[in-house]
C-alpha atoms as a PDB file:
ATOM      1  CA  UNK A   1     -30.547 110.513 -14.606  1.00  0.00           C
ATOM      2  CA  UNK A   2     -31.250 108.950 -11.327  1.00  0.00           C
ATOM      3  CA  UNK A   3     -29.519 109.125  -8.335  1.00  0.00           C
ATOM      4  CA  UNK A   4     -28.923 105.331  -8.064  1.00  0.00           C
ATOM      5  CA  UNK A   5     -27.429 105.624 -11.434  1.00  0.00           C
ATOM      6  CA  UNK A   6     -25.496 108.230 -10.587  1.00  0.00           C
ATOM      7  CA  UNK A   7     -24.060 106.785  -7.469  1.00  0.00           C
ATOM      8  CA  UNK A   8     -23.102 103.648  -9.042  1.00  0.00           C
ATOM      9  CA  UNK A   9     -20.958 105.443 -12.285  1.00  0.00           C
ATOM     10  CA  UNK A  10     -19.323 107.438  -9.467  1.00  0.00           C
ATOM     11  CA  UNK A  11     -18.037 104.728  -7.445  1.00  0.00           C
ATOM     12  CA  UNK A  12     -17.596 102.561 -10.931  1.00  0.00           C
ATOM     13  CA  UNK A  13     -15.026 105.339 -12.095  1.00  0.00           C
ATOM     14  CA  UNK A  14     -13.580 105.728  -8.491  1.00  0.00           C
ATOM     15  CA  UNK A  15     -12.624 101.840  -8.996  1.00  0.00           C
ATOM     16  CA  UNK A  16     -11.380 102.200 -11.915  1.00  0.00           C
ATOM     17  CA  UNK A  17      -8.917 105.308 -11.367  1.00  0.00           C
ATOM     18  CA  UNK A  18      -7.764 102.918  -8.598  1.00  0.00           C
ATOM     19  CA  UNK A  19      -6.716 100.143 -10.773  1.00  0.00           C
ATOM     20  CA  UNK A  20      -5.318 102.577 -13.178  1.00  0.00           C
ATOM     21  CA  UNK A  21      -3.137 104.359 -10.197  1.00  0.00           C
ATOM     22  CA  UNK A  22      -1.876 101.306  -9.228  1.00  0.00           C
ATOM     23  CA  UNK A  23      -0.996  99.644 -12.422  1.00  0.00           C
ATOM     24  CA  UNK A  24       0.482 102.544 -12.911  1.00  0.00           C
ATOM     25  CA  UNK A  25       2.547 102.574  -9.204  1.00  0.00           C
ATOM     26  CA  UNK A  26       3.492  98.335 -10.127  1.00  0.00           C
ATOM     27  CA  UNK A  27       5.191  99.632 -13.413  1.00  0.00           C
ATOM     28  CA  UNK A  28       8.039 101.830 -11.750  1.00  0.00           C
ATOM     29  CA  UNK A  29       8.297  98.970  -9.092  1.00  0.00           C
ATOM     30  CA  UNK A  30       9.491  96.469 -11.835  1.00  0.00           C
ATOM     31  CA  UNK A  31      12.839  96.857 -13.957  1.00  0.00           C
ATOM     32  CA  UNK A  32      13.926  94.511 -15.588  1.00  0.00           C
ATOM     33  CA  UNK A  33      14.023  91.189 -13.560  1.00  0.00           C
ATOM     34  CA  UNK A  34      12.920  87.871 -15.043  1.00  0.00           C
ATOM     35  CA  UNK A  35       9.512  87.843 -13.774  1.00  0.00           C
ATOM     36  CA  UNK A  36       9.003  91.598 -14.537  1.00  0.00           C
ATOM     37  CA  UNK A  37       7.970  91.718 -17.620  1.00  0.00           C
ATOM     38  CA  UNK A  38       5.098  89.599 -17.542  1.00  0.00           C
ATOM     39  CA  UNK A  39       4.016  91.928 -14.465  1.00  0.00           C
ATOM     40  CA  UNK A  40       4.820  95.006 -16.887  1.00  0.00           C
ATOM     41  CA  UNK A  41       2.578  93.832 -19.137  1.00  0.00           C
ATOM     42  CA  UNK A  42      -0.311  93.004 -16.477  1.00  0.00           C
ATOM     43  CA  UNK A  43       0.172  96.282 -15.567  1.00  0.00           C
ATOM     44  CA  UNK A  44      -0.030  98.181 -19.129  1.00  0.00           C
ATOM     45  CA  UNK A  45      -3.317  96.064 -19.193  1.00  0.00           C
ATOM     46  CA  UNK A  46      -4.697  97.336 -16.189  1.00  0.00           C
ATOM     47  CA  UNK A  47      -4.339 100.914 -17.537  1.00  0.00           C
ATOM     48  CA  UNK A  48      -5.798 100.544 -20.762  1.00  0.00           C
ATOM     49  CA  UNK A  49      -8.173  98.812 -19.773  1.00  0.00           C
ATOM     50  CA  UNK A  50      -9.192 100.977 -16.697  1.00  0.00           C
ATOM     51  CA  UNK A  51      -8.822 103.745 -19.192  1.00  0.00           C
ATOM     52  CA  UNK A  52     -11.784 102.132 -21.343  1.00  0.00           C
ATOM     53  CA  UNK A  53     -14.075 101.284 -18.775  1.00  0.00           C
ATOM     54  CA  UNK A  54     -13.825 105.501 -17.576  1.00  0.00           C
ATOM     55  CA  UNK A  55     -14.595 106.167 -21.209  1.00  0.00           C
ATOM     56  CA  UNK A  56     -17.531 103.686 -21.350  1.00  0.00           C
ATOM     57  CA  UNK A  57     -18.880 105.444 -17.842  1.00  0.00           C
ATOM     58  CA  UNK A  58     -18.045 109.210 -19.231  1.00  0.00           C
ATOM     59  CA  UNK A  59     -20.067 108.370 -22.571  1.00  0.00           C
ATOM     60  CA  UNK A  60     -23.133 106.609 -20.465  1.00  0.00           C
ATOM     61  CA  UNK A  61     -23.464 109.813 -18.726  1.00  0.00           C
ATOM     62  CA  UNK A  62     -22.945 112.739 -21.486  1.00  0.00           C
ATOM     63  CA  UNK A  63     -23.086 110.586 -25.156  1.00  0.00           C
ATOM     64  CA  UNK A  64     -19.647 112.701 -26.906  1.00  0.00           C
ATOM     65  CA  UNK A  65     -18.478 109.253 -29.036  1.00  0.00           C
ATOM     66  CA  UNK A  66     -16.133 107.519 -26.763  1.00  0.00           C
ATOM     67  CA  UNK A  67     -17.955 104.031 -27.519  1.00  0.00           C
ATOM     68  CA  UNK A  68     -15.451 103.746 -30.114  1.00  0.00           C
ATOM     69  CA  UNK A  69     -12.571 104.928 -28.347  1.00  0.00           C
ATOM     70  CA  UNK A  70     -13.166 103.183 -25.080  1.00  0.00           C
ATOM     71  CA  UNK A  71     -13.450  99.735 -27.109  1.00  0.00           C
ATOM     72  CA  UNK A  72     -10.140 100.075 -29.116  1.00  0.00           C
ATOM     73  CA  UNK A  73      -8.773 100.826 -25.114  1.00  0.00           C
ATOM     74  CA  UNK A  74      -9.990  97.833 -23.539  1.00  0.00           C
ATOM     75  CA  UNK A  75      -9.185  95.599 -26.495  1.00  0.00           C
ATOM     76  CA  UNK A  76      -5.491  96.817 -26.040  1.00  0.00           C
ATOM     77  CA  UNK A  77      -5.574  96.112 -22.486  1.00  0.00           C
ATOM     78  CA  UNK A  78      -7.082  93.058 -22.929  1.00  0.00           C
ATOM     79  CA  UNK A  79      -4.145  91.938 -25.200  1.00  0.00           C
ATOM     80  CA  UNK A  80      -1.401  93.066 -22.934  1.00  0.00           C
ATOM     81  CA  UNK A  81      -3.387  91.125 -20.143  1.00  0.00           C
ATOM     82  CA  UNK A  82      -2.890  87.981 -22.414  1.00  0.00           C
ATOM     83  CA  UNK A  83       0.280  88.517 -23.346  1.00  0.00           C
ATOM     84  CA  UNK A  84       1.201  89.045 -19.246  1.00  0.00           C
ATOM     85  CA  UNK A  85      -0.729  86.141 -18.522  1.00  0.00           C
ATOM     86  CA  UNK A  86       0.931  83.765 -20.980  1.00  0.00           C
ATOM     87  CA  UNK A  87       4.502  85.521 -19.941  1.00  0.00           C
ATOM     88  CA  UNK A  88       3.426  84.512 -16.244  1.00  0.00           C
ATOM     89  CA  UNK A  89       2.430  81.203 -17.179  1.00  0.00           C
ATOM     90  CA  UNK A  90       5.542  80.551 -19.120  1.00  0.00           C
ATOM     91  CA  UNK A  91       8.006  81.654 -16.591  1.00  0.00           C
ATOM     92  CA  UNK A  92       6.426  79.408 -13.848  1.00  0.00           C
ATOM     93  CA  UNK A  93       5.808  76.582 -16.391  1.00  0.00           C
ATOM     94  CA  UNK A  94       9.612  76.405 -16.715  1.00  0.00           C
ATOM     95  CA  UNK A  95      12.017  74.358 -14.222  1.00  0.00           C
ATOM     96  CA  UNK A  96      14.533  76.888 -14.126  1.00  0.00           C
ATOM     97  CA  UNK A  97      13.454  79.004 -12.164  1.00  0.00           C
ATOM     98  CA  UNK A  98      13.914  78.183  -8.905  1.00  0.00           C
ATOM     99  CA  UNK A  99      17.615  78.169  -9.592  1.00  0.00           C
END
């Protein structure tokens, strides 16, 4: 493996630990609100998700069978990121509120 290839897994999994850490940090910040939940499941999503990608970049590097793995993970955090989205959406969609 090549050093440019190397370089760029490294800081690819350093980015990703970051989203993980703080989607991890944004769920204790949120409980139970009206807007929370949609930020709670954001923030699920960012995990899995982030969790995925690390498995993708661990597999590139040493093959051990995590293709599988890693694309069950991001398809999970892809569907809390919809569902977080659509809770998002919904809550601003709706006149009340701003009351």
């Amino acid at each position: 493996m090549d050093f440019a290839s190397l370089s760029i897994y490294t800081v690819g999994t350093a980015l990703t630990m970051v989203l993980v850490y703080y989607g991890l940090r944004t769920l204790k910040l949120f409980k139970g609100n009206v807007a929370a939940r949609a930020w709670t499941y954001i923030s699920v999503s960012a995990v899995f998700f982030g969790v995925g990608v690390v498995m993708f970049l661990v597999d590139s590097l040493e093959p051990m069978g995590l293709l599988a793995v890693g694309g069950v993970m991001q398809t999970v955090g892809a569907f809390f990121l919809f569902l977080g989205l659509r809770e998002n959406y919904q809550f601003w969609a709706s006149k009340d509120h701003f009351a």
